[in-house]
C-alpha atoms as a PDB file:
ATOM      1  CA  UNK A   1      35.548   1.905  -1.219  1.00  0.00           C
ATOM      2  CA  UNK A   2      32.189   1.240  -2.079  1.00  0.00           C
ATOM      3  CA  UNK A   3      31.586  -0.811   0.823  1.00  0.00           C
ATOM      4  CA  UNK A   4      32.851   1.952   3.297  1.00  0.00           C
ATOM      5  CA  UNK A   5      30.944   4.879   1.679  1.00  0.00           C
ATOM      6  CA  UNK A   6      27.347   2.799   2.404  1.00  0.00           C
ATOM      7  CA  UNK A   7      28.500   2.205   5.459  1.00  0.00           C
ATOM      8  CA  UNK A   8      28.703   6.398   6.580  1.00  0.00           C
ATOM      9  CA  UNK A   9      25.164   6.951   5.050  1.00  0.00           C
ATOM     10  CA  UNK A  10      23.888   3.874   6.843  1.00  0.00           C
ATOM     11  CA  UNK A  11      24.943   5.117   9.879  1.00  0.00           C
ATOM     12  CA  UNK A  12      23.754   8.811   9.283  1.00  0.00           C
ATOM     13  CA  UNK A  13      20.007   7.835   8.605  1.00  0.00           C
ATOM     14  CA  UNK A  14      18.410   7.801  11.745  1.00  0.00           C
ATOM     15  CA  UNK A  15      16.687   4.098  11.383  1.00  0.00           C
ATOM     16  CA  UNK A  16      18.018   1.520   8.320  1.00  0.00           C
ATOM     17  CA  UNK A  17      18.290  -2.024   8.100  1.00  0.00           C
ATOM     18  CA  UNK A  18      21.370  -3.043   6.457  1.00  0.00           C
ATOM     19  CA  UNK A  19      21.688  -7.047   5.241  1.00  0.00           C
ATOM     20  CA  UNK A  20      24.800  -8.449   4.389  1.00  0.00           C
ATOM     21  CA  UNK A  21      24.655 -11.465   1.776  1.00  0.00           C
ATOM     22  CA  UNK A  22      27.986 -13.605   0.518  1.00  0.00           C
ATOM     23  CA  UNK A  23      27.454 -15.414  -2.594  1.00  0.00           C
ATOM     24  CA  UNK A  24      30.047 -17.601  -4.741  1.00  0.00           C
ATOM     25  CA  UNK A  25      30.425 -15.673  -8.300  1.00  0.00           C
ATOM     26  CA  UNK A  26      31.774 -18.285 -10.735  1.00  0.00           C
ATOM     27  CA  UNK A  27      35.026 -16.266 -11.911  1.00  0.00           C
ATOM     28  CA  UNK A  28      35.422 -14.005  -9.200  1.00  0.00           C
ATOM     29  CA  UNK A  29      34.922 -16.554  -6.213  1.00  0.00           C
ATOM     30  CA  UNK A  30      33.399 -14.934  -2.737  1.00  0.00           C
ATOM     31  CA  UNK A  31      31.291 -11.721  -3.907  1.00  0.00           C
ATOM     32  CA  UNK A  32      30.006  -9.883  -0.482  1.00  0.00           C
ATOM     33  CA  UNK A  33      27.049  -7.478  -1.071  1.00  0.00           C
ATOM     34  CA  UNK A  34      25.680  -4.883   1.634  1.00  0.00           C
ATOM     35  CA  UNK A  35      22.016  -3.860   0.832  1.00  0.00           C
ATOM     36  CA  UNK A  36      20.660  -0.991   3.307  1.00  0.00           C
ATOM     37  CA  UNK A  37      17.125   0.215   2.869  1.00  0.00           C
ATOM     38  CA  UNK A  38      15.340   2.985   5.473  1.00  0.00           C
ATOM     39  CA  UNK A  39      12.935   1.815   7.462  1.00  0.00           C
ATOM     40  CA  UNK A  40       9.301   2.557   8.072  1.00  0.00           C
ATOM     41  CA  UNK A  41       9.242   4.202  11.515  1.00  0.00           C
ATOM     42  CA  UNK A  42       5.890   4.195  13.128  1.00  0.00           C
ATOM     43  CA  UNK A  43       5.526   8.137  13.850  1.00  0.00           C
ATOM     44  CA  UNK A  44       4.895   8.528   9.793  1.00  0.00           C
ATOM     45  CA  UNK A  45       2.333   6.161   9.557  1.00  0.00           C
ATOM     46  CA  UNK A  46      -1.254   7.869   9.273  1.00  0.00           C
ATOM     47  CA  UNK A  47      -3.730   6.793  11.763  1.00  0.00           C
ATOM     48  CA  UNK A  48      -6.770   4.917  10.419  1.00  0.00           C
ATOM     49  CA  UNK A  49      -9.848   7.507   8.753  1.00  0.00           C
ATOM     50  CA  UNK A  50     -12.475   8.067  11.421  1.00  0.00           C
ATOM     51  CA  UNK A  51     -15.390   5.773  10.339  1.00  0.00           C
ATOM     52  CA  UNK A  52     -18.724   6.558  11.617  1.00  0.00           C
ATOM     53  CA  UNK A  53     -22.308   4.784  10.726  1.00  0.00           C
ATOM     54  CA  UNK A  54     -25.322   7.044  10.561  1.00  0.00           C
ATOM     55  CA  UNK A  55     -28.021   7.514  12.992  1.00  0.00           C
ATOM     56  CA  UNK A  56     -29.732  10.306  11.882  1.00  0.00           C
ATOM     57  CA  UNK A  57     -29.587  12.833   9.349  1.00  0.00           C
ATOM     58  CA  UNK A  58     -31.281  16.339   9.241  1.00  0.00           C
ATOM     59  CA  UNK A  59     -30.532  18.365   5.597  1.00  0.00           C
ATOM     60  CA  UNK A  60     -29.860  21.900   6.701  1.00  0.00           C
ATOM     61  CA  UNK A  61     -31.083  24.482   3.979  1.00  0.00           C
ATOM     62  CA  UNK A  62     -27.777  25.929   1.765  1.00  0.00           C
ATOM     63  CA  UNK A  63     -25.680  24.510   4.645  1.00  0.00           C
ATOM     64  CA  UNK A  64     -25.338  20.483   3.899  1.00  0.00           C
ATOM     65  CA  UNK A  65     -26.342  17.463   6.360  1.00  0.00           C
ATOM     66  CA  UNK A  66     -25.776  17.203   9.347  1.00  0.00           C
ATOM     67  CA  UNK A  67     -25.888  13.916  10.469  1.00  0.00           C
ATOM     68  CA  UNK A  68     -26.030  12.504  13.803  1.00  0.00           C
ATOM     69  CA  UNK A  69     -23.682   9.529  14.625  1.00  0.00           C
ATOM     70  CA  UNK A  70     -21.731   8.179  18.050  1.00  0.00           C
ATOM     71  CA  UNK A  71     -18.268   9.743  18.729  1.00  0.00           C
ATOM     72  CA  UNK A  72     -15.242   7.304  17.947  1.00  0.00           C
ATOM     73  CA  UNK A  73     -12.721   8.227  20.665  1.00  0.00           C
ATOM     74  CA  UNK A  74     -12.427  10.289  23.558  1.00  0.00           C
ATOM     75  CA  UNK A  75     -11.615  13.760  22.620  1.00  0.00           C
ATOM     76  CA  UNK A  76     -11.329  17.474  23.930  1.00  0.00           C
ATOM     77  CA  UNK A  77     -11.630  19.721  20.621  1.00  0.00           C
ATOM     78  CA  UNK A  78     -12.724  17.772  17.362  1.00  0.00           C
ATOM     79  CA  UNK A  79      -9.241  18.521  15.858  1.00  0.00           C
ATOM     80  CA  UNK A  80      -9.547  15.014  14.311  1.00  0.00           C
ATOM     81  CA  UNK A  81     -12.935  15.628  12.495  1.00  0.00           C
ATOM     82  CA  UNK A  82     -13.449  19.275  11.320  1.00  0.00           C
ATOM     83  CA  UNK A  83     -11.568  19.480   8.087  1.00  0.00           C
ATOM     84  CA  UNK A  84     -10.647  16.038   7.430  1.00  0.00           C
ATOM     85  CA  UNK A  85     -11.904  13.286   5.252  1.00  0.00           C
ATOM     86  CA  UNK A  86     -13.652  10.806   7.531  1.00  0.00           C
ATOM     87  CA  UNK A  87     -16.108   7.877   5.984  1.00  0.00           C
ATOM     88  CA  UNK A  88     -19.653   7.879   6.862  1.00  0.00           C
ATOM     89  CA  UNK A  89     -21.416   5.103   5.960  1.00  0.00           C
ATOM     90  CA  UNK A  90     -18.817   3.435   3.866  1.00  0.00           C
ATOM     91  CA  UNK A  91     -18.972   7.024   1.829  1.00  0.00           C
ATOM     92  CA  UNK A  92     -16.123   9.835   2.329  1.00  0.00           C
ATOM     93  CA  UNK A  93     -17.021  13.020   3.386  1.00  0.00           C
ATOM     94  CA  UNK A  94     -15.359  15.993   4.445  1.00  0.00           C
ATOM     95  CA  UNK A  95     -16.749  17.311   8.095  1.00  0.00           C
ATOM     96  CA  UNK A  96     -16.532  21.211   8.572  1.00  0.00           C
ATOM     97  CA  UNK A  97     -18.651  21.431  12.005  1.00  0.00           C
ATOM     98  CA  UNK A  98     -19.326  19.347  14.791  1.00  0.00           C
ATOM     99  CA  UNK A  99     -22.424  20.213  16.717  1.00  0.00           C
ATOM    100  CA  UNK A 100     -22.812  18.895  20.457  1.00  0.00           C
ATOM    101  CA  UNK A 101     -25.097  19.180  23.572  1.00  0.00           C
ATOM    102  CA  UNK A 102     -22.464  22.241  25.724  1.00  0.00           C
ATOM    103  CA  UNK A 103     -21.165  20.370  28.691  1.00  0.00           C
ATOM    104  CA  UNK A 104     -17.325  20.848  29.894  1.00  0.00           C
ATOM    105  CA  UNK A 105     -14.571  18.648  28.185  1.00  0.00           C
ATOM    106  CA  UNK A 106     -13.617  15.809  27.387  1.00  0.00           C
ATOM    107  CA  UNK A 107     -16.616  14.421  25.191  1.00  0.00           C
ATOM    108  CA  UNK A 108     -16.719  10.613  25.883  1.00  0.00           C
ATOM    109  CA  UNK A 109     -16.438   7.818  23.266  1.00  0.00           C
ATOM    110  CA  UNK A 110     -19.324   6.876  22.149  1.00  0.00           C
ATOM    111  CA  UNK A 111     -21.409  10.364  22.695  1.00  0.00           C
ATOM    112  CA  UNK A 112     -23.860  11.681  20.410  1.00  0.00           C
ATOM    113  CA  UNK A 113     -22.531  14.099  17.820  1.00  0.00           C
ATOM    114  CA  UNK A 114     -23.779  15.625  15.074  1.00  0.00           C
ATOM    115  CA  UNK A 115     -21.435  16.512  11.785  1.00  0.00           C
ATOM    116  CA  UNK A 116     -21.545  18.996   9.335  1.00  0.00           C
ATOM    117  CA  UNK A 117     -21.276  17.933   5.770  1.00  0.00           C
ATOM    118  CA  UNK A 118     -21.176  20.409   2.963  1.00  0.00           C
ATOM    119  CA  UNK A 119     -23.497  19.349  -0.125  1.00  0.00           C
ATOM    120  CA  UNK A 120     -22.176  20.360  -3.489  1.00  0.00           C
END
């Protein structure tokens, strides 16, 4: 009974592994177990923190930093920076502006942006 009911949830979750293992029991003979665990699909994992080393900075009275470094990835709109933790200079920060030279999208890896971090 046991058996059967694992199998229905195993095959409702979308992605499990299920492992099968037969063991002698001394007393009750052939013992057959079924283990089933979920998965890690891919499309939960996070995607690495944007890591950026400095090549300028420029303090910005009651604003923060802002501090020029070269862009990490191809990109259209900076959804991946402004508001998120990224590491800058082995330090986390959170960015809350990016500041560019205007030219049409996309901005090009490697480009020359400058972030805004906030200061206490």
């Amino acid at each position: 009974m046991t058996k059967h009911l694992l199998d229905k949830e195993a095959s409702a979750a979308s992605q499990t592994v299920k492992a099968k293992v037969t063991r002698f029991v001394p007393g009750f003979g052939n013992a057959e177990t079924v283990a089933v665990k979920a998965a890690h699909s891919a499309h939960k994992r996070k995607p690495p923190r944007p890591r950026f080393v400095t090549i300028d900075r420029f303090r910005a009275k009651k604003l923060g930093v802002l501090v020029t470094v070269e862009l990490d990835r191809d990109t259209e709109d900076f959804a991946h920076l402004i508001g998120k933790k990224i590491v800058i200079d082995g330090k986390m920060e959170v960015c809350f502006s990016v500041e560019r030279l205007p030219h049409a999208p996309p901005v090009k890896k490697g480009e020359r942006v400058s972030l805004l971090i906030k200061k206490g």
